[in-house]
Protein backbone atom coordinates (compact mmCIF):
# COMPACT_ATOMS: atom_id res chain seq x y z
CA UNK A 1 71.93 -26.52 35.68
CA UNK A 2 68.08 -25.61 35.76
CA UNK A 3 66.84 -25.04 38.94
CA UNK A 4 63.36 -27.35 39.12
CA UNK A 5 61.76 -25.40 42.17
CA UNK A 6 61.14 -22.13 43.50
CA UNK A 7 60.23 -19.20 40.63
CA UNK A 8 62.55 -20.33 38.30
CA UNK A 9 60.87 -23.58 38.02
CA UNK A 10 57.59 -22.25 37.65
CA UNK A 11 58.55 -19.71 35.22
CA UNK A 12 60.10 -22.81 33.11
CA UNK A 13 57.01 -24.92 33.21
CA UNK A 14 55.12 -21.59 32.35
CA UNK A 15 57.03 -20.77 29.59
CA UNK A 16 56.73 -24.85 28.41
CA UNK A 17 53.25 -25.00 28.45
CA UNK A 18 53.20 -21.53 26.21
CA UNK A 19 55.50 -23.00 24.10
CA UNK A 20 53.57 -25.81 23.91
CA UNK A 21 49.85 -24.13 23.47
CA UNK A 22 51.50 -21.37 20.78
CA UNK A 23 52.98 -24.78 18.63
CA UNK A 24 49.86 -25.96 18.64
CA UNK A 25 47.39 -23.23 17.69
CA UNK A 26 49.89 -21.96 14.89
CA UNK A 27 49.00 -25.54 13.67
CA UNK A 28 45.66 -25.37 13.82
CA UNK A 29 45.11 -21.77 12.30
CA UNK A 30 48.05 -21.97 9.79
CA UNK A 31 46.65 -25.26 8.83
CA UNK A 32 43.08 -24.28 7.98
CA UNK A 33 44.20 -22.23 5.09
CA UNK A 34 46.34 -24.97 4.14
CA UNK A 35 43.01 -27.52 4.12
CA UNK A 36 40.96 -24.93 2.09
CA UNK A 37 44.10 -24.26 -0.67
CA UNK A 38 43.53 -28.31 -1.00
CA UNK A 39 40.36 -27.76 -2.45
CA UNK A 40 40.23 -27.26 -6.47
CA UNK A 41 41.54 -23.99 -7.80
CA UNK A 42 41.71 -22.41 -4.09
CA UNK A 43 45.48 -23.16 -3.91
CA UNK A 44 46.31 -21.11 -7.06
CA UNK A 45 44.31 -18.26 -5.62
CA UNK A 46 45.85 -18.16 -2.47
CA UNK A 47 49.57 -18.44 -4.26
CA UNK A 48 48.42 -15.29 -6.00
CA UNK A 49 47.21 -13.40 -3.14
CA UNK A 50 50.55 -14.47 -1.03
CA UNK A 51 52.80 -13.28 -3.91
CA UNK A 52 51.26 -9.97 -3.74
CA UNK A 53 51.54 -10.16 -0.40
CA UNK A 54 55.10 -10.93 -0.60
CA UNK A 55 55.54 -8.50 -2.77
CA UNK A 56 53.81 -5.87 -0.60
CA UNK A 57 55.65 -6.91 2.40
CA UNK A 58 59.52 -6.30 0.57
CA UNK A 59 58.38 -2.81 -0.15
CA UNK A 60 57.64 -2.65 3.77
CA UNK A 61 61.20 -2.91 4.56
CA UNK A 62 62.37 -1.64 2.05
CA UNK A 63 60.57 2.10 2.81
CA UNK A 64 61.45 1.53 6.35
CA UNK A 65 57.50 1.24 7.54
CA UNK A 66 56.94 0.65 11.07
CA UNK A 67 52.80 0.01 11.48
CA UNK A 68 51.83 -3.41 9.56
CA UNK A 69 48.86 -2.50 7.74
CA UNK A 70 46.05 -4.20 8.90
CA UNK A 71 48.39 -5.50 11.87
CA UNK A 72 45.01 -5.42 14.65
CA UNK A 73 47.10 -2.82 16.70
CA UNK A 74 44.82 -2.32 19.21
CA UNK A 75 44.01 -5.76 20.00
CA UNK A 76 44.10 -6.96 23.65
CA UNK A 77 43.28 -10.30 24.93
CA UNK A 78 40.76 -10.89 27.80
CA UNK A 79 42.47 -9.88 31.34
CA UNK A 80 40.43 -11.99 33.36
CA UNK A 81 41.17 -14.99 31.01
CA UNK A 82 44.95 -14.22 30.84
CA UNK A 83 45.13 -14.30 34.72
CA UNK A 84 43.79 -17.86 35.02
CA UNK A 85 47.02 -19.79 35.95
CA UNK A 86 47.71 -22.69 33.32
CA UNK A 87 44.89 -22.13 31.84
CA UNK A 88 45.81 -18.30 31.13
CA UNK A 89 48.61 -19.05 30.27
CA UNK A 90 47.91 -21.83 27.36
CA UNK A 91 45.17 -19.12 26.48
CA UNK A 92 47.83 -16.56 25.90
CA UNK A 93 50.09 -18.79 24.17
CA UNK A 94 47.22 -19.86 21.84
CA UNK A 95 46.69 -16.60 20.78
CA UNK A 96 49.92 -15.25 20.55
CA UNK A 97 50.99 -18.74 18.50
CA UNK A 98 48.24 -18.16 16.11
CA UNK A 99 49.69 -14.39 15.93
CA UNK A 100 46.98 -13.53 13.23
CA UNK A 101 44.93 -12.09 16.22
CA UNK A 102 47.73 -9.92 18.08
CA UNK A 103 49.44 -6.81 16.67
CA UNK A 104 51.97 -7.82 14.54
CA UNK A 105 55.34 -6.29 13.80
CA UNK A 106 56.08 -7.51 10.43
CA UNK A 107 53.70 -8.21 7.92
CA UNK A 108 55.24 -11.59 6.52
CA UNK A 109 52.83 -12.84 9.41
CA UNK A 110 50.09 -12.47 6.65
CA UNK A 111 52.17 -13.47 3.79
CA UNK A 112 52.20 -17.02 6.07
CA UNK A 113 49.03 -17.14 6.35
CA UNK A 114 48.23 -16.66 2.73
CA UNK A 115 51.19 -19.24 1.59
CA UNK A 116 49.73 -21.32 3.97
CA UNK A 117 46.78 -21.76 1.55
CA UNK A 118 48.90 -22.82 -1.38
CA UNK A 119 51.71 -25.09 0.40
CA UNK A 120 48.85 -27.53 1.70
CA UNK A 121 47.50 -29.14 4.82
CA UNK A 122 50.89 -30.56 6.41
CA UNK A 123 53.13 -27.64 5.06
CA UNK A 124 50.62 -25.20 6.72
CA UNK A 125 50.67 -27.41 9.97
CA UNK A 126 54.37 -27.50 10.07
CA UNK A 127 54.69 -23.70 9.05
CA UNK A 128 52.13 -22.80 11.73
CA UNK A 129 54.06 -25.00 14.52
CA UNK A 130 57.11 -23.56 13.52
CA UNK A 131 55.44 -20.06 14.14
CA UNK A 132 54.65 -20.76 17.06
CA UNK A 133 57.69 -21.92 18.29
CA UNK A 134 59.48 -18.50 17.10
CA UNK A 135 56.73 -17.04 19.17
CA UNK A 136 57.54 -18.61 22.33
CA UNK A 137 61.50 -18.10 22.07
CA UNK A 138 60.87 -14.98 24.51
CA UNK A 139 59.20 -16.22 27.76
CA UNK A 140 61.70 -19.26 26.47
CA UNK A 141 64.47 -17.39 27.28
CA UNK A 142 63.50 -15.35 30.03
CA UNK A 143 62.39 -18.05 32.12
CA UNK A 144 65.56 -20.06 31.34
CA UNK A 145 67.63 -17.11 31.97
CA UNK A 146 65.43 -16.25 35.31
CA UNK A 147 65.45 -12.76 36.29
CA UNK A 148 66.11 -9.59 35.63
CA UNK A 149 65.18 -10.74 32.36
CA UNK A 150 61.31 -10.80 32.55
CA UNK A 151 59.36 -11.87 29.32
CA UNK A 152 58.12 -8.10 28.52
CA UNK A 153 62.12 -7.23 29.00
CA UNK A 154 62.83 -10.31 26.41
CA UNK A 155 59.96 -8.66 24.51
CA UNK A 156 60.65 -4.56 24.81
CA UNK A 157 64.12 -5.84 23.06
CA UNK A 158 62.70 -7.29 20.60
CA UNK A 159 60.65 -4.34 19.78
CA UNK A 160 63.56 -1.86 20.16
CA UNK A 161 66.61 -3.28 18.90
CA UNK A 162 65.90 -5.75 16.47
CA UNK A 163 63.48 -4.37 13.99
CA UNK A 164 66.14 -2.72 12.48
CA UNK A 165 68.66 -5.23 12.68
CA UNK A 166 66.61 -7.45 10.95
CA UNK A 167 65.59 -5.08 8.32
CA UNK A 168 67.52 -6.79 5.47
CA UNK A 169 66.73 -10.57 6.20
CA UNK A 170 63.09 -9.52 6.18
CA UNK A 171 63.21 -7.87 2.88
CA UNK A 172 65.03 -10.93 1.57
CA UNK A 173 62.57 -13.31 3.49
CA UNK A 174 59.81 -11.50 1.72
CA UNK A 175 61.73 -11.75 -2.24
CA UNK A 176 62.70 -15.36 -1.35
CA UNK A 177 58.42 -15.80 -0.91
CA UNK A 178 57.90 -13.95 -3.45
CA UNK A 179 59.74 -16.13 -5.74
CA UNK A 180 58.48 -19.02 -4.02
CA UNK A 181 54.37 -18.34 -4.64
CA UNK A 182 55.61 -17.10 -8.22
CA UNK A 183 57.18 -20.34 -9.11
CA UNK A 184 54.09 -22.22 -7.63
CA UNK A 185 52.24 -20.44 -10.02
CA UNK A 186 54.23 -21.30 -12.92
């Protein structure tokens, strides 16, 4: 049973309305590509660039590389607008739902993008919401789980344990993509 006051409560209808700001801005942003690969031969060129990408990205995992090239890792996001209640949080959850304008750890966040730009408008939009759902899965499950389990805990296991774990589904996320913006090509 969920608990509707005290912290837990709030830390639900935190996590909610991140949840609900990162679906929406990996809409938005994924979708833009997705409106400009709509326009004449834009589409073919961004199935191009997204099959090198993919292509790039398998031979990522497969060397066992750990920095995403061109991943913005020093990015930060404005501390006084982060600390703004709702609104900081929806602000946060914007950006990180975007996740083209945090660090990233994997660098199929760019192959999205690009893809984005040859699936059209409403795959884009429903690639980017889906994003941004994935996104939100940790404060998801650290509010629902209340504490010890904080959102940076959720987070610093992310980081530490599964990158390796999901070594091989990423490689094999990356060929499937690969063979995806190839056959869009063809």
């Amino acid at each position: 049973m969920i608990d509707r006051g005290g912290r837990r409560g709030q830390a639900i209808g935190a996590a909610a309305l991140f949840a609900a700001s990162a679906t929406a801005a990996g809409a938005v942003i994924f979708g833009l590509p997705g409106l400009a690969g709509e326009v004449g031969p834009l589409g073919a060129v961004a199935a191009g660039l997204a099959a090198a990408a993919y292509a790039g990205a398998a031979a990522w995992y497969a060397t066992g590389r750990r920095i995403v090239p061109f991943g913005h890792a020093s990015v930060q996001t404005s501390r006084t607008m982060s600390y703004r209640g709702r609104v900081g949080v929806a602000y946060i959850g914007a950006l990180l739902g975007a996740g083209l304008f945090t660090e990233m750890s994997t660098p199929l966040v760019w192959c999205g993008a690009l893809a984005a730009g040859a699936i059209g408008l409403p795959w884009a939009m429903a690639f980017g919401a889906a994003f941004g759902v994935g996104r939100s899965i940790p404060p998801l499950v650290a509010a629902s789980r209340g504490l010890p389990d904080t959102p940076a805990a959720v987070v610093q296991f992310m980081i530490s344990r599964l990158p390796r774990a999901l070594r091989l589904p990423g490689l094999l996320t990356a060929a499937a993509g690969l063979i995806l913006m190839l056959r869009l090509l063809l």
